[in-house]
PDB file of N, CA and C in Angstrom:
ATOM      1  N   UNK A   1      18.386  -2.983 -14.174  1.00  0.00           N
ATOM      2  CA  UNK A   1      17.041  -2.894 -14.711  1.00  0.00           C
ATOM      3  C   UNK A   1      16.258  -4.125 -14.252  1.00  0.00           C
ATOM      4  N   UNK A   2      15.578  -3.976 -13.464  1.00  0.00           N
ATOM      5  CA  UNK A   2      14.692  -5.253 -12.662  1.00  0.00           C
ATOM      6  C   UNK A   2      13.745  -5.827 -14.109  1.00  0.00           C
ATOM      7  N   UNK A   3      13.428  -7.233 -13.988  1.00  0.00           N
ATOM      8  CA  UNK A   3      13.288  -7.952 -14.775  1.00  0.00           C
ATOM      9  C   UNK A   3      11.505  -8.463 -14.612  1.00  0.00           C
ATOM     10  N   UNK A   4      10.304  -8.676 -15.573  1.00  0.00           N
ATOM     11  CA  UNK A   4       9.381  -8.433 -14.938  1.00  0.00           C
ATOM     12  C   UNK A   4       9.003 -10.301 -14.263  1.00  0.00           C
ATOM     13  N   UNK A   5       9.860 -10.628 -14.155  1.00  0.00           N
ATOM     14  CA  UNK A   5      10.703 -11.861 -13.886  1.00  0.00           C
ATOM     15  C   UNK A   5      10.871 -12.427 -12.410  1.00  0.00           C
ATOM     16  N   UNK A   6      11.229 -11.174 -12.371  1.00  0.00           N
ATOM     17  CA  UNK A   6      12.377 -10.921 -10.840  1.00  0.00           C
ATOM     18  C   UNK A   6      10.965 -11.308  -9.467  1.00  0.00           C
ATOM     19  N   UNK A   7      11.807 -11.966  -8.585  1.00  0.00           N
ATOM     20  CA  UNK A   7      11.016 -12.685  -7.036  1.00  0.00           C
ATOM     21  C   UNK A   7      11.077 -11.483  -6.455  1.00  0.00           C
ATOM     22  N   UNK A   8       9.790 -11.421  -5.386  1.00  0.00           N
ATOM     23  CA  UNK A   8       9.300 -10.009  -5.017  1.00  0.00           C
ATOM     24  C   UNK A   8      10.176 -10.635  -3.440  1.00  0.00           C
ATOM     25  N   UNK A   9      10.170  -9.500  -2.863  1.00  0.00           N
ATOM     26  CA  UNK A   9      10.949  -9.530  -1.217  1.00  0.00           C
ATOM     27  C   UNK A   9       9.677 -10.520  -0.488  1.00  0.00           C
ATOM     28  N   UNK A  10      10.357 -11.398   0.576  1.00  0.00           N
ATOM     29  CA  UNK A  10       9.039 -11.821   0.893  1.00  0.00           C
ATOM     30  C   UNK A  10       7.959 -11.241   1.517  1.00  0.00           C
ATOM     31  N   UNK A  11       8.427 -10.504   2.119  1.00  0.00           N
ATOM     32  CA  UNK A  11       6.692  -9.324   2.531  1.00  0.00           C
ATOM     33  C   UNK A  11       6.182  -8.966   1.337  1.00  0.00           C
ATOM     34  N   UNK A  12       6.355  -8.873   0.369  1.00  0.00           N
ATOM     35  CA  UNK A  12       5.322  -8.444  -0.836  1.00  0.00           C
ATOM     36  C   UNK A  12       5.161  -9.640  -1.553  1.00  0.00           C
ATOM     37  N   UNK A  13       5.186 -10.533  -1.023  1.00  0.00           N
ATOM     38  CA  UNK A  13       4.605 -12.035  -1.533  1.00  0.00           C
ATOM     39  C   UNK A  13       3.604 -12.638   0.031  1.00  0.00           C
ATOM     40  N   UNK A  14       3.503 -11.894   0.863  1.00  0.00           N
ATOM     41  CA  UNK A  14       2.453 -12.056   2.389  1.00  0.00           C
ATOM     42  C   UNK A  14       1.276 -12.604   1.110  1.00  0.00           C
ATOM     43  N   UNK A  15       0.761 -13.917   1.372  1.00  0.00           N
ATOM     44  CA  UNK A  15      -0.774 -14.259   0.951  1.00  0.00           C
ATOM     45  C   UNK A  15      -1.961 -13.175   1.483  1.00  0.00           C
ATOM     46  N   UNK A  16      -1.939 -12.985   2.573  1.00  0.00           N
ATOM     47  CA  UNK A  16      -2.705 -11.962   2.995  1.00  0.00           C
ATOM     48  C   UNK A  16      -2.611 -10.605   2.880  1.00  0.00           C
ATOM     49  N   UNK A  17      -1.586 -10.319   2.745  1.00  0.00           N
ATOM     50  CA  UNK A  17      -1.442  -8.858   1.769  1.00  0.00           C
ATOM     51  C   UNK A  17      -1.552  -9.065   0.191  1.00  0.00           C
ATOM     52  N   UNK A  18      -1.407  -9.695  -0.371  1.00  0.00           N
ATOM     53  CA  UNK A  18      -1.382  -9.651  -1.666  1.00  0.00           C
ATOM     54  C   UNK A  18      -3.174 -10.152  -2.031  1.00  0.00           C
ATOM     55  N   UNK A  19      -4.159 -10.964  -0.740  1.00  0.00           N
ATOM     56  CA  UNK A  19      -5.424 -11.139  -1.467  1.00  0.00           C
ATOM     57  C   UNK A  19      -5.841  -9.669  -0.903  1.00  0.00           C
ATOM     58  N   UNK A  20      -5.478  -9.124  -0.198  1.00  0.00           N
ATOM     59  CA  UNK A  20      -6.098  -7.805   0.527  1.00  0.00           C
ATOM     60  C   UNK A  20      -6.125  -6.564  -0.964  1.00  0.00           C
ATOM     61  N   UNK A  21      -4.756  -6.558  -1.719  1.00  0.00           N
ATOM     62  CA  UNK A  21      -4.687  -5.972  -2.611  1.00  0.00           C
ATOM     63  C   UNK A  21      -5.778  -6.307  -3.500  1.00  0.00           C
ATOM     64  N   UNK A  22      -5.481  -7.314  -3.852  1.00  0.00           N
ATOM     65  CA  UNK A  22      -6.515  -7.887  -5.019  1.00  0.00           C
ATOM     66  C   UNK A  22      -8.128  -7.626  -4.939  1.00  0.00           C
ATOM     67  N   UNK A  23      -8.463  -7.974  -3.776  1.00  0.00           N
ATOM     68  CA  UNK A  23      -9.727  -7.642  -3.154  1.00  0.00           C
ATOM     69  C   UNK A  23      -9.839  -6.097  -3.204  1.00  0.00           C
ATOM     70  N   UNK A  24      -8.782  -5.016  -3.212  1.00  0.00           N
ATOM     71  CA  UNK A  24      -9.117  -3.924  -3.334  1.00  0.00           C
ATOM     72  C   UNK A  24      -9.311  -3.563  -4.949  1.00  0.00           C
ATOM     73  N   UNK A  25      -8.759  -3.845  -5.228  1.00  0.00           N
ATOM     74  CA  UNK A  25      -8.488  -3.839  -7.254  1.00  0.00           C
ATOM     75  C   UNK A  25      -9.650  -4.505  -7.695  1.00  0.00           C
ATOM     76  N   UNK A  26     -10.145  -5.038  -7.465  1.00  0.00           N
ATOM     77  CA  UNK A  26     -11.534  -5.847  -7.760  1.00  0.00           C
ATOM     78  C   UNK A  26     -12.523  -4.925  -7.353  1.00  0.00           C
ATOM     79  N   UNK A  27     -12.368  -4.157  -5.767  1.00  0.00           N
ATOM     80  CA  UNK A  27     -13.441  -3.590  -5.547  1.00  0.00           C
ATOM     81  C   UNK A  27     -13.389  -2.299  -6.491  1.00  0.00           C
ATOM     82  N   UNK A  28     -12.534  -1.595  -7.231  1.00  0.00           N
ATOM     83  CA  UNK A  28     -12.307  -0.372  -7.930  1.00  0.00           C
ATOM     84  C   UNK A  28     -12.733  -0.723  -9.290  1.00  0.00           C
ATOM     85  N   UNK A  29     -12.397  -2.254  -9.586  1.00  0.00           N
ATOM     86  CA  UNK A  29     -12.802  -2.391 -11.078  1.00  0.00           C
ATOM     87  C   UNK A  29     -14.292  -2.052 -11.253  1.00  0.00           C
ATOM     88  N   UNK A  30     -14.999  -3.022 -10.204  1.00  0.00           N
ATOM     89  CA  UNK A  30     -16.068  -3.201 -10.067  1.00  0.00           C
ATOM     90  C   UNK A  30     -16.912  -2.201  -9.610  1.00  0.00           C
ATOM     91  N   UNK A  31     -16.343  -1.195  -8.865  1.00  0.00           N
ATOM     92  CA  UNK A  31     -17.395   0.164  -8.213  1.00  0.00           C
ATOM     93  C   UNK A  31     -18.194   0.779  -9.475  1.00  0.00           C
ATOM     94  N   UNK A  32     -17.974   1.120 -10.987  1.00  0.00           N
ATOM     95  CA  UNK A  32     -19.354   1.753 -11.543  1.00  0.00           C
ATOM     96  C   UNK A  32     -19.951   0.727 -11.890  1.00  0.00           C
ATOM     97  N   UNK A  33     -19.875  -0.621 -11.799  1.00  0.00           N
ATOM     98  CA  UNK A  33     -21.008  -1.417 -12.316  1.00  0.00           C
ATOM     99  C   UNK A  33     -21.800  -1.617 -10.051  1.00  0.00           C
ATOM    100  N   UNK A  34     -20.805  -1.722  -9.326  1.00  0.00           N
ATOM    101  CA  UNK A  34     -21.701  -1.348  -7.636  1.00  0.00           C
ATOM    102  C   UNK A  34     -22.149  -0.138  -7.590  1.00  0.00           C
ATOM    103  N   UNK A  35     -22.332   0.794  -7.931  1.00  0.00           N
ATOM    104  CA  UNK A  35     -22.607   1.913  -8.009  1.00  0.00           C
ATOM    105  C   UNK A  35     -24.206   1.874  -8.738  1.00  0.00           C
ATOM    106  N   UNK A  36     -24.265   1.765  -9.739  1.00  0.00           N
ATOM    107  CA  UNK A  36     -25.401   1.589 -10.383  1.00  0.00           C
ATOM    108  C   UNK A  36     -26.332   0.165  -9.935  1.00  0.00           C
ATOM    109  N   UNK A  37     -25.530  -0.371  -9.728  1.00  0.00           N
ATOM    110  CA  UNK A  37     -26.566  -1.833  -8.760  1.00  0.00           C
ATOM    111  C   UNK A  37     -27.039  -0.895  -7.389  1.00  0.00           C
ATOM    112  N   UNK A  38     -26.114  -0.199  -6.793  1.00  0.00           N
ATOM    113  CA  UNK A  38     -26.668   0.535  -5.790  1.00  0.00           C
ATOM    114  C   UNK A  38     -28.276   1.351  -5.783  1.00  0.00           C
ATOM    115  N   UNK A  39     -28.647   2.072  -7.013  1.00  0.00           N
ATOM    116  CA  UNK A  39     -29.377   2.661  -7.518  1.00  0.00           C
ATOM    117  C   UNK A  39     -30.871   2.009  -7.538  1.00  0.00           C
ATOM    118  N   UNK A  40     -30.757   0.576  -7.413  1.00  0.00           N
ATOM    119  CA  UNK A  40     -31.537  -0.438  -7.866  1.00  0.00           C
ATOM    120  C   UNK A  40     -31.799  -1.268  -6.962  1.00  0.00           C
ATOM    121  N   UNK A  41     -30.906  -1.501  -6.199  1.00  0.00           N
ATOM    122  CA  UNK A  41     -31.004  -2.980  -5.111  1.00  0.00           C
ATOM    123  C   UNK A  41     -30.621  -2.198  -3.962  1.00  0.00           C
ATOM    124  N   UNK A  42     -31.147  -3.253  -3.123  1.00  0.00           N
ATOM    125  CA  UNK A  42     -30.704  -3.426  -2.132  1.00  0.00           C
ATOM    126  C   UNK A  42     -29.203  -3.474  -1.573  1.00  0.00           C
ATOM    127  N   UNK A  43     -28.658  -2.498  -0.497  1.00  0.00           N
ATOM    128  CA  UNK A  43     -27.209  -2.553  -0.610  1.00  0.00           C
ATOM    129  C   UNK A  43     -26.800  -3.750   0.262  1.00  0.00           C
ATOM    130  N   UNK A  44     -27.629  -4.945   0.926  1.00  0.00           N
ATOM    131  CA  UNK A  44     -27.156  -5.943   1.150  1.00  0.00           C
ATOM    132  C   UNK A  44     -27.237  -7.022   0.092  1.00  0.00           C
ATOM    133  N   UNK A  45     -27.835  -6.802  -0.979  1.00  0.00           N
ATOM    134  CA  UNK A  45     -27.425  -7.864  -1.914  1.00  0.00           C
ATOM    135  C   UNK A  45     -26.260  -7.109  -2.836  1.00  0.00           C
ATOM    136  N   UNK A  46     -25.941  -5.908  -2.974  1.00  0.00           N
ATOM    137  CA  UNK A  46     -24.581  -5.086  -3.397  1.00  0.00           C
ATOM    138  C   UNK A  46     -23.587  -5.905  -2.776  1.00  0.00           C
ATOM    139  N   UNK A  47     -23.642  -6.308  -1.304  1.00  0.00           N
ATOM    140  CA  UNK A  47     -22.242  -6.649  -0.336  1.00  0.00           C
ATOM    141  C   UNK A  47     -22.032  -8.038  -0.763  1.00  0.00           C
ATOM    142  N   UNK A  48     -23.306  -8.646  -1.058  1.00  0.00           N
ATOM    143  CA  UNK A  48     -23.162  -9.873  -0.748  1.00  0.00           C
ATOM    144  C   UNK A  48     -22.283 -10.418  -2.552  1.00  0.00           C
ATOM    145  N   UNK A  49     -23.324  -9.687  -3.573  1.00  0.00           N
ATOM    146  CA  UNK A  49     -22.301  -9.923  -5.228  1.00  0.00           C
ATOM    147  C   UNK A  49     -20.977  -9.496  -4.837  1.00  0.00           C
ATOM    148  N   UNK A  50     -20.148  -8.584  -4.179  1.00  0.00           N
ATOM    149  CA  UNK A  50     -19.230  -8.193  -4.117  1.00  0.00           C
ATOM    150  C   UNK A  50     -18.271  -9.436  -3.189  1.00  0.00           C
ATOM    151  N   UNK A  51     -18.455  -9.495  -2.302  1.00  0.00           N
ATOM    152  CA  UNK A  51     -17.954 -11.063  -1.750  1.00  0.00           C
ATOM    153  C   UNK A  51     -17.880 -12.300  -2.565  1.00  0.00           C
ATOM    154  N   UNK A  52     -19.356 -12.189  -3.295  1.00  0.00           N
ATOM    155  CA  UNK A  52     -19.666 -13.635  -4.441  1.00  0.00           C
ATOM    156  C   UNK A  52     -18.042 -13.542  -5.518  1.00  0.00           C
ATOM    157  N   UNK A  53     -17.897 -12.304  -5.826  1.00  0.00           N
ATOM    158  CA  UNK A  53     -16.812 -12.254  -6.839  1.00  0.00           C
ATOM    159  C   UNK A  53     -15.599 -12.491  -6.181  1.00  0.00           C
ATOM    160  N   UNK A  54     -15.227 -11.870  -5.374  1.00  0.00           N
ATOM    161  CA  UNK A  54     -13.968 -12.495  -4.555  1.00  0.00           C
ATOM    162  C   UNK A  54     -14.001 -13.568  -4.608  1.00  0.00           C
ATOM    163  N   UNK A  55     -15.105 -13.919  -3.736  1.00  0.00           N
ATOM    164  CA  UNK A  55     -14.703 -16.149  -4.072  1.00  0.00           C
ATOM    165  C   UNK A  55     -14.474 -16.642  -5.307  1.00  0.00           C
ATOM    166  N   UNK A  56     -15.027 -16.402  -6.035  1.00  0.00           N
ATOM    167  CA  UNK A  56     -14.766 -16.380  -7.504  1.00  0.00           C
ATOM    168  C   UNK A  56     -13.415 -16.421  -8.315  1.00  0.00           C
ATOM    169  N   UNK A  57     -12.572 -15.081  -7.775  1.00  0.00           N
ATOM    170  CA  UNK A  57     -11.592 -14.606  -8.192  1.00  0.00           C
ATOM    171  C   UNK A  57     -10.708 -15.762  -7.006  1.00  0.00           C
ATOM    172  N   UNK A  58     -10.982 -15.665  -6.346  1.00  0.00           N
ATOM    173  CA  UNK A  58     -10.152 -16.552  -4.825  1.00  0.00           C
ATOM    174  C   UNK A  58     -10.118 -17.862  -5.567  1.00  0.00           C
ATOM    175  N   UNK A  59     -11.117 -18.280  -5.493  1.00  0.00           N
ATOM    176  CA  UNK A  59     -11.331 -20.213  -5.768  1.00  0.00           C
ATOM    177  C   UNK A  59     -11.122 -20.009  -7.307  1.00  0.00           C
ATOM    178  N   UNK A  60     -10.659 -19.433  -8.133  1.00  0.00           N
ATOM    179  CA  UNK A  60     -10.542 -19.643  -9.632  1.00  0.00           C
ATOM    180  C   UNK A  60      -9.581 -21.051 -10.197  1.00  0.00           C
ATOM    181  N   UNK A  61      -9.119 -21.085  -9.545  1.00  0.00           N
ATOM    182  CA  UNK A  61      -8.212 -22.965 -10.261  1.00  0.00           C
ATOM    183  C   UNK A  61      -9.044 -23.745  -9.780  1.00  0.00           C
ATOM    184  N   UNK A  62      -8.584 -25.073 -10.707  1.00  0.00           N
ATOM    185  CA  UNK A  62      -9.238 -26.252 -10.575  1.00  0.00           C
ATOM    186  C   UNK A  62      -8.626 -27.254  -9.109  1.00  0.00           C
ATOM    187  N   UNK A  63      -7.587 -26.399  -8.258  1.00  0.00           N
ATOM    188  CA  UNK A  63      -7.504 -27.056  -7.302  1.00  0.00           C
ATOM    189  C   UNK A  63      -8.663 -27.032  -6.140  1.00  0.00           C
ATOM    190  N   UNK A  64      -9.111 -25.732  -6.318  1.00  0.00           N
ATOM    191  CA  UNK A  64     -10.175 -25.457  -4.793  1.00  0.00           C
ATOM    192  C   UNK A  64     -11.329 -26.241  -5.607  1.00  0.00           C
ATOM    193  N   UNK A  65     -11.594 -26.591  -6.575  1.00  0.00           N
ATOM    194  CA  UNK A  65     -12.834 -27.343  -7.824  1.00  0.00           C
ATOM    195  C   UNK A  65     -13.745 -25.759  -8.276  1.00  0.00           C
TER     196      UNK A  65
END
């Protein structure tokens, strides 16, 4: 019974696969509140909040400040 504990294989610890995921999970959380900004704005300021949050979510510790 795997443990929720347990070290992932190292390909499913890839930094770049795992922000690629995240960046997708963010974009799904976030699609009905982009969706309805769509309605309203401009879809280059849509792209650009959507990037803003990644960095966000990216730089979140106090190491990047």
């Amino acid at each position: 019974m795997p443990s929720k504990y347990d070290i992932l294989q190292g390909n499913e610890q890839d930094p770049k696969i795992v922000a690629q995921f995240l960046g997708q999970e963010l974009e799904v959380f976030l699609s009905p509140f982009l969706q309805r900004l769509n309605q309203l704005l401009d879809k280059r300021l849509i792209d650009t909040f959507l990037l803003l949050m990644i960095a966000m979510v990216r730089f979140r510790n106090m190491k990047h400040g």
